[in-house]
PDB file of N, CA and C in Angstrom:
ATOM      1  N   UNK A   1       0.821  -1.196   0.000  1.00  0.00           N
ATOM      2  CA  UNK A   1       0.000   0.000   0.000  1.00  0.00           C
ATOM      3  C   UNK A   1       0.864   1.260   0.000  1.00  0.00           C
ATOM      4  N   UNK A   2       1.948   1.334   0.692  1.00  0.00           N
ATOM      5  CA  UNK A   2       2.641   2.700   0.973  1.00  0.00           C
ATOM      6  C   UNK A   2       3.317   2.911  -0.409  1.00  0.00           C
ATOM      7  N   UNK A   3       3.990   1.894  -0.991  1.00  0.00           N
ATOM      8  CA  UNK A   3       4.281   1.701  -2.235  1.00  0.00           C
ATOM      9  C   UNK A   3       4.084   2.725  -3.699  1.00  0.00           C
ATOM     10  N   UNK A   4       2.273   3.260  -3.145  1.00  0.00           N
ATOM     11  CA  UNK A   4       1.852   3.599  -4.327  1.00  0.00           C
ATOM     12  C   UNK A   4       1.602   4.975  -3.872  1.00  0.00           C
ATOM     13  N   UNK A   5       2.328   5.245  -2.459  1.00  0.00           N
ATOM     14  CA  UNK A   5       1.493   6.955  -2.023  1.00  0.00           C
ATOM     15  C   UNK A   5       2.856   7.620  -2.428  1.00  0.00           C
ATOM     16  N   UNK A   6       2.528   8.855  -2.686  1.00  0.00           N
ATOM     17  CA  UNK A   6       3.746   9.519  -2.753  1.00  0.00           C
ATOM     18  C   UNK A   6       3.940  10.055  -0.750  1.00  0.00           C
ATOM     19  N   UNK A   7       4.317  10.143  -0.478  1.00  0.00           N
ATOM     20  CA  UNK A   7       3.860  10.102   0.981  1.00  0.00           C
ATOM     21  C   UNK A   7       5.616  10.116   1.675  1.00  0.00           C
ATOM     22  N   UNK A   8       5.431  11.459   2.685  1.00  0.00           N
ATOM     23  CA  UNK A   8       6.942  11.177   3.608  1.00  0.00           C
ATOM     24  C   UNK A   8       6.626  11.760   4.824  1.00  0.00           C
ATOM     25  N   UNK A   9       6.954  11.651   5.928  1.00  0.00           N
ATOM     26  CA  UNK A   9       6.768  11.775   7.287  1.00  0.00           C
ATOM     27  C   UNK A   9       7.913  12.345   8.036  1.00  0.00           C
ATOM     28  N   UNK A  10       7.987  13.326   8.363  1.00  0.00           N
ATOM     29  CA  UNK A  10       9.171  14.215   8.539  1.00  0.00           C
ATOM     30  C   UNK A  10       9.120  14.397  10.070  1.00  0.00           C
ATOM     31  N   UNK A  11       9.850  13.311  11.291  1.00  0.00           N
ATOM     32  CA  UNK A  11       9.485  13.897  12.773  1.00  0.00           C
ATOM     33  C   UNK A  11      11.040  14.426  13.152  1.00  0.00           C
ATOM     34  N   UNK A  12      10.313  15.380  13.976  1.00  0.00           N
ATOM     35  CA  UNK A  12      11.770  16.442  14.574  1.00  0.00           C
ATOM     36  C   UNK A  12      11.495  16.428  16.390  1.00  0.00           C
ATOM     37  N   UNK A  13      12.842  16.075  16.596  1.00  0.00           N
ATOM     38  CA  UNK A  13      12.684  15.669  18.064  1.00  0.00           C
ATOM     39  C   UNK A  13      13.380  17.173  18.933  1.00  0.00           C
ATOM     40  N   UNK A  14      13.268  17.892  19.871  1.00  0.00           N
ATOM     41  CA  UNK A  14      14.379  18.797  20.510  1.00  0.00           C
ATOM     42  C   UNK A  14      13.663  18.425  21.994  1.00  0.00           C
ATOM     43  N   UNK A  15      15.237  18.696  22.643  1.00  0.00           N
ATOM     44  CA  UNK A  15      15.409  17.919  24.270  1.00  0.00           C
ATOM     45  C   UNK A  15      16.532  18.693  24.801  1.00  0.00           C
ATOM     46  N   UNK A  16      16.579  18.527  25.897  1.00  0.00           N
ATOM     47  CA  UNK A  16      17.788  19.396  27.058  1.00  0.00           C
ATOM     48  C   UNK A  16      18.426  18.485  27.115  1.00  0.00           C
ATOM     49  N   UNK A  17      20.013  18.765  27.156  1.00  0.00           N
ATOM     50  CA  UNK A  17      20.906  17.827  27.746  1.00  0.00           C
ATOM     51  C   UNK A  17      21.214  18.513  29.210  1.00  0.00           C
ATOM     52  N   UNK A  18      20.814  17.360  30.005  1.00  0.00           N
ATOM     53  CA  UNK A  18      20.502  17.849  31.629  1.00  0.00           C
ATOM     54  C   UNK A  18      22.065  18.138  32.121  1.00  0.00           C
ATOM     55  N   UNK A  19      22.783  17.579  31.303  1.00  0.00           N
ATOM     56  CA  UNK A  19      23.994  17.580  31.836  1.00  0.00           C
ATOM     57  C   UNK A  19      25.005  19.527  31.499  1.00  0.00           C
ATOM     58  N   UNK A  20      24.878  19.406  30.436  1.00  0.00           N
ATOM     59  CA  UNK A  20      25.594  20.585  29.619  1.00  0.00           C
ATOM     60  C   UNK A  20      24.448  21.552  29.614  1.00  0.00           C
ATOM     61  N   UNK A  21      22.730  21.330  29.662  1.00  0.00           N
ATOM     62  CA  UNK A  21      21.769  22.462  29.550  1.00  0.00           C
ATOM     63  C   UNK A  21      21.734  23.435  28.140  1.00  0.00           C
ATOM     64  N   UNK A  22      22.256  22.486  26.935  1.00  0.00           N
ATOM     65  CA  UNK A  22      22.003  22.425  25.761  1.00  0.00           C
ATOM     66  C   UNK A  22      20.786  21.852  25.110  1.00  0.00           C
ATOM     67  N   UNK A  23      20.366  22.811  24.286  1.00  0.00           N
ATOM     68  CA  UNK A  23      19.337  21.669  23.459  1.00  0.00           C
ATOM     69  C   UNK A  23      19.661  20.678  22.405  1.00  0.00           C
ATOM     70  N   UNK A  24      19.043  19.895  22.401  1.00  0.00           N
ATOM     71  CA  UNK A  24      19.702  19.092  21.324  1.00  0.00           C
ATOM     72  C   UNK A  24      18.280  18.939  20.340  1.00  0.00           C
ATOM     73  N   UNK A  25      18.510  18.934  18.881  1.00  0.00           N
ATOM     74  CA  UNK A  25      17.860  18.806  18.217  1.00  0.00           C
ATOM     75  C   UNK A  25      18.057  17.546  17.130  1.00  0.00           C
ATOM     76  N   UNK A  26      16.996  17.158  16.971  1.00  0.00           N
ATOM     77  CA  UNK A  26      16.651  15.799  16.059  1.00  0.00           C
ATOM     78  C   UNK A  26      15.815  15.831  15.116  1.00  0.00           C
ATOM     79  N   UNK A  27      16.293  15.371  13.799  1.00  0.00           N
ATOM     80  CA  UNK A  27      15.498  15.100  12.457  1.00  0.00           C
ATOM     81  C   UNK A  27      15.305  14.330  11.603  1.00  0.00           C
ATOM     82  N   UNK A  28      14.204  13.234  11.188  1.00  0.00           N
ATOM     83  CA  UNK A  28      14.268  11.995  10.462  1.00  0.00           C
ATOM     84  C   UNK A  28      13.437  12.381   9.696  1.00  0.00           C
ATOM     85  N   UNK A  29      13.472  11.844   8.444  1.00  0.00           N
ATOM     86  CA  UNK A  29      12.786  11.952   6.922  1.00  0.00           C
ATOM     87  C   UNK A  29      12.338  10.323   6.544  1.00  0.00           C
ATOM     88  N   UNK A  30      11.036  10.066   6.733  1.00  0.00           N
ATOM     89  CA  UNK A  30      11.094   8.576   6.892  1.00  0.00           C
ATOM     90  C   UNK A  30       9.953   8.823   4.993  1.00  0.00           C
ATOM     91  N   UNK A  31      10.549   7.928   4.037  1.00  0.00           N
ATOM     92  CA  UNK A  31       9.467   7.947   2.965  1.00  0.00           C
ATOM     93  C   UNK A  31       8.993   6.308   2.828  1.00  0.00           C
ATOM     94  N   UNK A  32       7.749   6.696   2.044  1.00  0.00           N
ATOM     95  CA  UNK A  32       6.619   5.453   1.928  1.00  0.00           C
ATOM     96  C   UNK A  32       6.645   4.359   2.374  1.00  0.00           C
ATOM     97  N   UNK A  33       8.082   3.971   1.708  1.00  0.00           N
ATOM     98  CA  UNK A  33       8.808   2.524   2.065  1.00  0.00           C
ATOM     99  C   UNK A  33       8.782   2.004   2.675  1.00  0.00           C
ATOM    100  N   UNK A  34       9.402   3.370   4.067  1.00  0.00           N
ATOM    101  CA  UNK A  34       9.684   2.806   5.151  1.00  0.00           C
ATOM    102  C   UNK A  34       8.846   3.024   6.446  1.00  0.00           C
ATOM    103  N   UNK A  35       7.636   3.689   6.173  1.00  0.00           N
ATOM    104  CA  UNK A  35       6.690   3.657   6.963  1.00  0.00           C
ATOM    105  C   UNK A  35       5.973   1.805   6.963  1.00  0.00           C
ATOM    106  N   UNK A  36       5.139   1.606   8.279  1.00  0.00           N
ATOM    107  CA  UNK A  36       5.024   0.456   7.856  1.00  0.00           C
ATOM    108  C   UNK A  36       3.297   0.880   8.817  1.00  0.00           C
ATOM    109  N   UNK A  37       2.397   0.584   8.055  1.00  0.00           N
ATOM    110  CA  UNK A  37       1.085   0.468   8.509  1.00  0.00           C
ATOM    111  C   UNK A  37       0.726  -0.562   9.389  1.00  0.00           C
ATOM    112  N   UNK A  38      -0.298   0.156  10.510  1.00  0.00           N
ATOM    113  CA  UNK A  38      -0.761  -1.186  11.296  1.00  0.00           C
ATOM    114  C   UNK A  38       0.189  -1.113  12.261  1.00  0.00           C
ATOM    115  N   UNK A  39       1.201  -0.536  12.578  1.00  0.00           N
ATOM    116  CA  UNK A  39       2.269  -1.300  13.523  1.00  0.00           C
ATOM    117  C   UNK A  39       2.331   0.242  13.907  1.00  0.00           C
ATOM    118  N   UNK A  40       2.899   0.307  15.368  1.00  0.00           N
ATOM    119  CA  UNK A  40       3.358   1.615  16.181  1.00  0.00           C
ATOM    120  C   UNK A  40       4.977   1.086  16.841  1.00  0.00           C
ATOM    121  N   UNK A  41       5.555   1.676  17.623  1.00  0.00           N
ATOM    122  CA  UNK A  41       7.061   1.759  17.845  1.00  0.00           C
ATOM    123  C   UNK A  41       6.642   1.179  19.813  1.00  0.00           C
ATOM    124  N   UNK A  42       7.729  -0.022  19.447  1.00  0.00           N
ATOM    125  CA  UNK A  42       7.502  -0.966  20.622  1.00  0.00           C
ATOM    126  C   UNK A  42       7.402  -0.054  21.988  1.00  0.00           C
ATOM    127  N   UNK A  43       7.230  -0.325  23.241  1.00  0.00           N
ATOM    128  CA  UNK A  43       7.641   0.460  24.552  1.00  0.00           C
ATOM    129  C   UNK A  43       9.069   0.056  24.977  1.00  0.00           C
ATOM    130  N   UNK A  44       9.724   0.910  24.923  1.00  0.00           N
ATOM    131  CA  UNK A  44      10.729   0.791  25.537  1.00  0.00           C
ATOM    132  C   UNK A  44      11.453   0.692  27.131  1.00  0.00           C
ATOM    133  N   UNK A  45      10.003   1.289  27.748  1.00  0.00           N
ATOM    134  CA  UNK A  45      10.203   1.919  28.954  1.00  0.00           C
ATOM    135  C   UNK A  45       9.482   0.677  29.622  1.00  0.00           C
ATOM    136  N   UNK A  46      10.352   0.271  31.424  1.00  0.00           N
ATOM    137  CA  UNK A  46       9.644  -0.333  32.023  1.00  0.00           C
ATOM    138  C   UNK A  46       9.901   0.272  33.293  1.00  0.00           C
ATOM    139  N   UNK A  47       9.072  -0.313  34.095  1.00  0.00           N
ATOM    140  CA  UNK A  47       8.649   0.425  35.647  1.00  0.00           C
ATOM    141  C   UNK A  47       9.007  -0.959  36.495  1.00  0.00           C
ATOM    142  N   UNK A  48      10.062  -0.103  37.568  1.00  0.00           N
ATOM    143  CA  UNK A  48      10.679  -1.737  38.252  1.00  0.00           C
ATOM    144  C   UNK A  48       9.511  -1.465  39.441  1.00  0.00           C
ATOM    145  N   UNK A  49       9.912  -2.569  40.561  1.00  0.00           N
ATOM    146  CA  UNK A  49       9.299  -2.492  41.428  1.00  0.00           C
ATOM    147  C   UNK A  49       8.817  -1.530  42.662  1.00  0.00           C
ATOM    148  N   UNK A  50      10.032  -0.628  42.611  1.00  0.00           N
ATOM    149  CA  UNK A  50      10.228   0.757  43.376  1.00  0.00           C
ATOM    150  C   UNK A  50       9.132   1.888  42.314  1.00  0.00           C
ATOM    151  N   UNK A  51       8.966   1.471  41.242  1.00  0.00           N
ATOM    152  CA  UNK A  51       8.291   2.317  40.782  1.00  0.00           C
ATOM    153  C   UNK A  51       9.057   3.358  39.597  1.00  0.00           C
ATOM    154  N   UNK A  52      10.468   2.694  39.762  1.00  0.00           N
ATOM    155  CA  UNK A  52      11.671   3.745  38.705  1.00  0.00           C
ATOM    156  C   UNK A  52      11.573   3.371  37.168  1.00  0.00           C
ATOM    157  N   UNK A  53      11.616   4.368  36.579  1.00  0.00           N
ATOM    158  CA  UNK A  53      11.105   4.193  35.118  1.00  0.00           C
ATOM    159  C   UNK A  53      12.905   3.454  33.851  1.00  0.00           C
ATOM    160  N   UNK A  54      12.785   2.179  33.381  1.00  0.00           N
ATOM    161  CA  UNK A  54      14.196   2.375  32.688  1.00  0.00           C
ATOM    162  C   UNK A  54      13.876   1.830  31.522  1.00  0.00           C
ATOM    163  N   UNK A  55      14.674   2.981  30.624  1.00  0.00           N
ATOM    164  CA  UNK A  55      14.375   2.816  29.388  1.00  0.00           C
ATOM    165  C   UNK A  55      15.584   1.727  28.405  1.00  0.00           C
ATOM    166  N   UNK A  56      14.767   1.305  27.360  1.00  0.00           N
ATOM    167  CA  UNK A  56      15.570   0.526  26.904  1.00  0.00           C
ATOM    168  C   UNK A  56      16.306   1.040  25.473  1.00  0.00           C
ATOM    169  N   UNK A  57      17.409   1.389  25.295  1.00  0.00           N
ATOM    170  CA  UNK A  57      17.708   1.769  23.770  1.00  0.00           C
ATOM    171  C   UNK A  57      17.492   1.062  22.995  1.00  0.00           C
ATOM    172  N   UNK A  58      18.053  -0.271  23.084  1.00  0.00           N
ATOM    173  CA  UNK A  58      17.868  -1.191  21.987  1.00  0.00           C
ATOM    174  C   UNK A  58      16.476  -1.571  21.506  1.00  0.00           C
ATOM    175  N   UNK A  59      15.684  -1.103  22.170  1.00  0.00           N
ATOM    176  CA  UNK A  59      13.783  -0.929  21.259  1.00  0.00           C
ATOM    177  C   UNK A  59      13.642   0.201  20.974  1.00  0.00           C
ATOM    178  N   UNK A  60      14.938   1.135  20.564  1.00  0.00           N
ATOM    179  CA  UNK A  60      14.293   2.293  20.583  1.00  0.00           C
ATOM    180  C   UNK A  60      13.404   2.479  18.625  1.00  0.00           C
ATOM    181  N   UNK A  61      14.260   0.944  17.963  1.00  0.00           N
ATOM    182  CA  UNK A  61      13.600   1.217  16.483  1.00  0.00           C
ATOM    183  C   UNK A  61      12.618  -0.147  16.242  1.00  0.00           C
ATOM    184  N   UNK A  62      12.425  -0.785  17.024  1.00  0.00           N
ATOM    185  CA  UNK A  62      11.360  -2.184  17.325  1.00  0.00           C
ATOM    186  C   UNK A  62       9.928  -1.670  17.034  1.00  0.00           C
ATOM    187  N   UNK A  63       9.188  -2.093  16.232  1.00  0.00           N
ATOM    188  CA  UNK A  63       8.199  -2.114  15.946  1.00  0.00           C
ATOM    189  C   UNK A  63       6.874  -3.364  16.092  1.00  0.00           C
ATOM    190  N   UNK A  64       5.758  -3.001  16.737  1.00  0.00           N
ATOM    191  CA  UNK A  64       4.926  -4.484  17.059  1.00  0.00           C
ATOM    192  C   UNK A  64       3.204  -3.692  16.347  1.00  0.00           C
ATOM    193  N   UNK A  65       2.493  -4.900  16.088  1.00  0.00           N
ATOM    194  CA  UNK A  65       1.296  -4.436  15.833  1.00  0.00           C
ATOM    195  C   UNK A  65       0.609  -3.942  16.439  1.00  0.00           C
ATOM    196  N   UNK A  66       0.057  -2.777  15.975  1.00  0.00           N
ATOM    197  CA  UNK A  66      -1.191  -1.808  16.957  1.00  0.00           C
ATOM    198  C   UNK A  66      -2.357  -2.486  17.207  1.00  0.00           C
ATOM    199  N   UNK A  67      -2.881  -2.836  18.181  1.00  0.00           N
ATOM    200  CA  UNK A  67      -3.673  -3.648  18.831  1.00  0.00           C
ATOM    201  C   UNK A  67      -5.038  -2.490  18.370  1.00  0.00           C
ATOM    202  N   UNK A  68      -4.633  -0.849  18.138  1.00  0.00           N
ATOM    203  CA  UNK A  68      -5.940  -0.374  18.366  1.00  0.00           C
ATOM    204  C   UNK A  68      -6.549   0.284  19.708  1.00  0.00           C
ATOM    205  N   UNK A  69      -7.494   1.196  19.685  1.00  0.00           N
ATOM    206  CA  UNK A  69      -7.818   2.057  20.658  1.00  0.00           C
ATOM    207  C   UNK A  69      -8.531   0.618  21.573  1.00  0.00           C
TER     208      UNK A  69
END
């Protein structure tokens, strides 16, 4: 399906580096191809038992099917 859209998705990320109190800015150009329908971007983040949030990099490009509202 994406195949036939002319279609590109342009997300821009900006964040503080807590350390230095710089911003840092981010930019991806994702086209048709490589969008993939039906599917959203895995969770990366889990909550231990104390309640502390840790994120995982290596899902940060993992993709699973959208289950839907």
């Amino acid at each position: 399906m994406a195949e036939k859209l002319e279609l590109e998705l342009q997300v821009t990320v900006v964040g503080l580096d807590d350390t230095t109190g710089q911003t840092l800015h981010g930019q991806q150009l994702y086209e048709a191809p490589a969008l993939r329908f039906g599917m959203r971007l895995a969770d990366g983040l889990t909550v231990g038992a104390d309640g502390s949030l840790t994120f995982d990099a290596s899902m940060f490009h993992d993709v699973v099917p959208d289950a839907g509202p």
